[in-house]
PDB file of N, CA and C in Angstrom:
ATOM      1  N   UNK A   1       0.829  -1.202   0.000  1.00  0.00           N
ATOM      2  CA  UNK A   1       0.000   0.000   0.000  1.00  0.00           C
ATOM      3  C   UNK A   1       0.874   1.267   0.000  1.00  0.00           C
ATOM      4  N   UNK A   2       2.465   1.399   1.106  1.00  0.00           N
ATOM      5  CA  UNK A   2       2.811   2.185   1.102  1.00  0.00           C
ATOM      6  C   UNK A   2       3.204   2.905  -0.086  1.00  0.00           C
ATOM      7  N   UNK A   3       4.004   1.372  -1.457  1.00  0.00           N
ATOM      8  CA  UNK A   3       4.335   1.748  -2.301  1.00  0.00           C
ATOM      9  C   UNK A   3       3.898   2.696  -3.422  1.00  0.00           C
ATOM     10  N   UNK A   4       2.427   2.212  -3.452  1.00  0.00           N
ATOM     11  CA  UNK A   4       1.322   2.748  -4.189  1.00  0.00           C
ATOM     12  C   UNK A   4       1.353   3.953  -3.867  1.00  0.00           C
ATOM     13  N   UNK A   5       1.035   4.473  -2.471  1.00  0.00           N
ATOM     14  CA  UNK A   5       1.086   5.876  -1.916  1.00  0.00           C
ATOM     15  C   UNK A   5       2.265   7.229  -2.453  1.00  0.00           C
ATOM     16  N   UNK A   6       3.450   6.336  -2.377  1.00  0.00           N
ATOM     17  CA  UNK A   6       4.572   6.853  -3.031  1.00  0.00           C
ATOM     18  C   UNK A   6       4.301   7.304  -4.537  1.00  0.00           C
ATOM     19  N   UNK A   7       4.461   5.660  -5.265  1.00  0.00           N
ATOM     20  CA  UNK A   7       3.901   5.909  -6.843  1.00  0.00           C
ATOM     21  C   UNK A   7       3.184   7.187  -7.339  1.00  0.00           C
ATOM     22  N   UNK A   8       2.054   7.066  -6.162  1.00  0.00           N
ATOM     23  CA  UNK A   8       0.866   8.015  -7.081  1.00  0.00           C
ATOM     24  C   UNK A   8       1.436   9.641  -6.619  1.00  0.00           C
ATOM     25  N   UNK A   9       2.128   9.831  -5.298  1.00  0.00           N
ATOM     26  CA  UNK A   9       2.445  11.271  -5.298  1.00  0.00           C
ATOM     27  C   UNK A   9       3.622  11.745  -6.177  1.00  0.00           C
ATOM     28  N   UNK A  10       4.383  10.467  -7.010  1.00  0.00           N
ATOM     29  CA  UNK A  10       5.173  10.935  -8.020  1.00  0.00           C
ATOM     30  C   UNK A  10       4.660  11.376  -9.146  1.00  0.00           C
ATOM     31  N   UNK A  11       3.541  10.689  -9.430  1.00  0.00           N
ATOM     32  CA  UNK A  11       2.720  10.655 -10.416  1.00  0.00           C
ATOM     33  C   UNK A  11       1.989  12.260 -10.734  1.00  0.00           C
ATOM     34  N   UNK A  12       1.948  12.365  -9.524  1.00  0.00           N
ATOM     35  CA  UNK A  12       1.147  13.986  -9.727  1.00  0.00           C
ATOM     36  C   UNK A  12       1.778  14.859  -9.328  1.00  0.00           C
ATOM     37  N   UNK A  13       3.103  14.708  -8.871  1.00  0.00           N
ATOM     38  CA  UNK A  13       4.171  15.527  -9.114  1.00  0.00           C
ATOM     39  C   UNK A  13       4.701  15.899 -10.622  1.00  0.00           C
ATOM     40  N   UNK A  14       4.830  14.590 -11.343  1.00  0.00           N
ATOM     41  CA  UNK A  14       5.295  14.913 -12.883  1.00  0.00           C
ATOM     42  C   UNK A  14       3.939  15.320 -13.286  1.00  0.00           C
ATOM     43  N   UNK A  15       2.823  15.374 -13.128  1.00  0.00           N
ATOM     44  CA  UNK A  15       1.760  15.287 -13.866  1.00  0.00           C
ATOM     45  C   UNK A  15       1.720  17.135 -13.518  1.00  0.00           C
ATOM     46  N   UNK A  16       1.905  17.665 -12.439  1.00  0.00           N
ATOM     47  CA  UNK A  16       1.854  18.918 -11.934  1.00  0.00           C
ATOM     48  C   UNK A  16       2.802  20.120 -12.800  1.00  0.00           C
ATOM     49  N   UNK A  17       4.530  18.819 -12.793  1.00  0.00           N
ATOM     50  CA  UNK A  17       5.376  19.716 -13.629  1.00  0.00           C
ATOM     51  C   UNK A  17       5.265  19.497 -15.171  1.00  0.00           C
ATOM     52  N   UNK A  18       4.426  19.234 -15.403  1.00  0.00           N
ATOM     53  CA  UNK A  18       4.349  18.570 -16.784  1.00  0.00           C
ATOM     54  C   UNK A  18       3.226  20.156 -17.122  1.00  0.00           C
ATOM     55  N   UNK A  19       2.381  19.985 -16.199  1.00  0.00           N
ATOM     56  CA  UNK A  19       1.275  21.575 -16.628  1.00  0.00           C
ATOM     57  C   UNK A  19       1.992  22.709 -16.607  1.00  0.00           C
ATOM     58  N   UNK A  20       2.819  22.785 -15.744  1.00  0.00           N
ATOM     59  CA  UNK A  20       3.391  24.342 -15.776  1.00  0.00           C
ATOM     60  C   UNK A  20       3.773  24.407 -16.847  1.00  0.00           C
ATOM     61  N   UNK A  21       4.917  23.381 -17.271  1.00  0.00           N
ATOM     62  CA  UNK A  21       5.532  23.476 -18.768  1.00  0.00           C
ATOM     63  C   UNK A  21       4.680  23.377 -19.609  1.00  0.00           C
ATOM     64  N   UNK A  22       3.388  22.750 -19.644  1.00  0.00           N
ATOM     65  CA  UNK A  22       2.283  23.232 -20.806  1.00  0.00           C
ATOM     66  C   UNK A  22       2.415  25.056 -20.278  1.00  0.00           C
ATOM     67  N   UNK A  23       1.997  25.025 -19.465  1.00  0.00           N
ATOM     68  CA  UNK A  23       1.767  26.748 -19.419  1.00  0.00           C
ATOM     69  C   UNK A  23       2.730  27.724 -20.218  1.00  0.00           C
ATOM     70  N   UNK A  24       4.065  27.052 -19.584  1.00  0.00           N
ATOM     71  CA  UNK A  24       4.651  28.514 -20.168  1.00  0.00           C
ATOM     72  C   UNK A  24       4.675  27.964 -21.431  1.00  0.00           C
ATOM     73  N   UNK A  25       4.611  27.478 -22.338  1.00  0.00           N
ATOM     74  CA  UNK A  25       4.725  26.785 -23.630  1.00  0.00           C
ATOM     75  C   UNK A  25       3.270  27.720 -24.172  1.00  0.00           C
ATOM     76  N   UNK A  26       2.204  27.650 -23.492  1.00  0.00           N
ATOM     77  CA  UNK A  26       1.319  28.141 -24.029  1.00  0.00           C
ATOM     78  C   UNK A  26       1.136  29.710 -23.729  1.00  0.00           C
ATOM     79  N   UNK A  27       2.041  30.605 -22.893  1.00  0.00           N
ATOM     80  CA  UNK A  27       2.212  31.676 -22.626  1.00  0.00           C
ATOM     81  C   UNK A  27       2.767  31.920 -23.674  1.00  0.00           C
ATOM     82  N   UNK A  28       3.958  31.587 -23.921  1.00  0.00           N
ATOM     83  CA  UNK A  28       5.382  31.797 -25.184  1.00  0.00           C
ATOM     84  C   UNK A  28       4.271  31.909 -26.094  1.00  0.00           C
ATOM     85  N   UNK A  29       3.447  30.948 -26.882  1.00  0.00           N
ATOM     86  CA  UNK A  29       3.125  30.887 -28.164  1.00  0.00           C
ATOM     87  C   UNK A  29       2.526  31.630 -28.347  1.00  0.00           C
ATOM     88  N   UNK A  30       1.417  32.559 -26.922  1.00  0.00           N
ATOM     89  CA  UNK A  30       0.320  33.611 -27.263  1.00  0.00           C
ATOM     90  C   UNK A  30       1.214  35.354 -27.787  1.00  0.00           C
ATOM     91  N   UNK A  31       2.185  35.008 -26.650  1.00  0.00           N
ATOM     92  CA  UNK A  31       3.179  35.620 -27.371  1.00  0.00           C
ATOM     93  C   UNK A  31       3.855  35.887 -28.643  1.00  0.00           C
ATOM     94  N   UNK A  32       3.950  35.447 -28.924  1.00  0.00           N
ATOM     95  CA  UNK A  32       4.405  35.216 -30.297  1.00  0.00           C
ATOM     96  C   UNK A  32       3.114  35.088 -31.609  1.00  0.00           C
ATOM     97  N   UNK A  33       2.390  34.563 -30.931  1.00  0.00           N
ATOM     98  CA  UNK A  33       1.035  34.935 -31.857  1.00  0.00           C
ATOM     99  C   UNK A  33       0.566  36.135 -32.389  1.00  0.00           C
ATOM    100  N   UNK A  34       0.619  36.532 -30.610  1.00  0.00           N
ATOM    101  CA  UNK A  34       0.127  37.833 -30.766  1.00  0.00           C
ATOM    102  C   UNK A  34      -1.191  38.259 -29.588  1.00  0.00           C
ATOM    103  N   UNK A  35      -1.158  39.446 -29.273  1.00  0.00           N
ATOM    104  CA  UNK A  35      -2.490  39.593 -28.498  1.00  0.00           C
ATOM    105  C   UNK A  35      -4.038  38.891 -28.730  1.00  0.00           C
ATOM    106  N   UNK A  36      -4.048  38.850 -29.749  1.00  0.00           N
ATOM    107  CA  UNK A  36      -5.918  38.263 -29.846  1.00  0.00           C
ATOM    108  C   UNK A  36      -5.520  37.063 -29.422  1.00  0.00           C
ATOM    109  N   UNK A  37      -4.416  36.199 -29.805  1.00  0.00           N
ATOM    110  CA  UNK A  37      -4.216  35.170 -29.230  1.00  0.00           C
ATOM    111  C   UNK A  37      -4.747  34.733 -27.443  1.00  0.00           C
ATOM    112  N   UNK A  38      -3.804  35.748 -27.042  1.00  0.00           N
ATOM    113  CA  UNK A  38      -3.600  35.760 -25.798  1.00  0.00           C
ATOM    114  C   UNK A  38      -4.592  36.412 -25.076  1.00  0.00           C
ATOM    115  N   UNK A  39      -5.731  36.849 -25.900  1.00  0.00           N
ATOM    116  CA  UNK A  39      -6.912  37.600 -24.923  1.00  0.00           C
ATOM    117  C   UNK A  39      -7.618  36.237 -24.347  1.00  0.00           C
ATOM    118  N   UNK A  40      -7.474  35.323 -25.886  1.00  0.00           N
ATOM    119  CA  UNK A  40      -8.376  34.265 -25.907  1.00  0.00           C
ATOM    120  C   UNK A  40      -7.904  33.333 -24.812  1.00  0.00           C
ATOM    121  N   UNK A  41      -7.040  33.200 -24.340  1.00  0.00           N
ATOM    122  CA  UNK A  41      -6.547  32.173 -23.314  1.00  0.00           C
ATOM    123  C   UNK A  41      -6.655  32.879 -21.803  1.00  0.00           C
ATOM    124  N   UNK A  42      -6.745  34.357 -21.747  1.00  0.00           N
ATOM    125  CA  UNK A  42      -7.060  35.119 -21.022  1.00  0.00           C
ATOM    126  C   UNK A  42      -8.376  34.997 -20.297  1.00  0.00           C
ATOM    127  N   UNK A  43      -9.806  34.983 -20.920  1.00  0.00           N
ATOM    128  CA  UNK A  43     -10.709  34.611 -20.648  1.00  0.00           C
ATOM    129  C   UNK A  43     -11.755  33.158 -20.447  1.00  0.00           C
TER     130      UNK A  43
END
């Protein structure tokens, strides 16, 4: 059981750092898009 316990808080540790890096990935691109881009992810 303990192991499992372990497993899964790794799991949503990478799963956690895995979103930020979607984020800034999707910050950068609105950027670079351009504002209408970035209103749209805004709201």
């Amino acid at each position: 059981m303990g192991s499992d316990n372990t497993l899964e808080q790794e799991f949503n540790d990478l799963l956690q750092s895995n979103v930020s890096l979607a984020s800034i990935a999707l910050i950068l691109l609105s950027k670079r898009r351009g504002q209408r881009f970035g209103s749209i992810m805004l709201t």
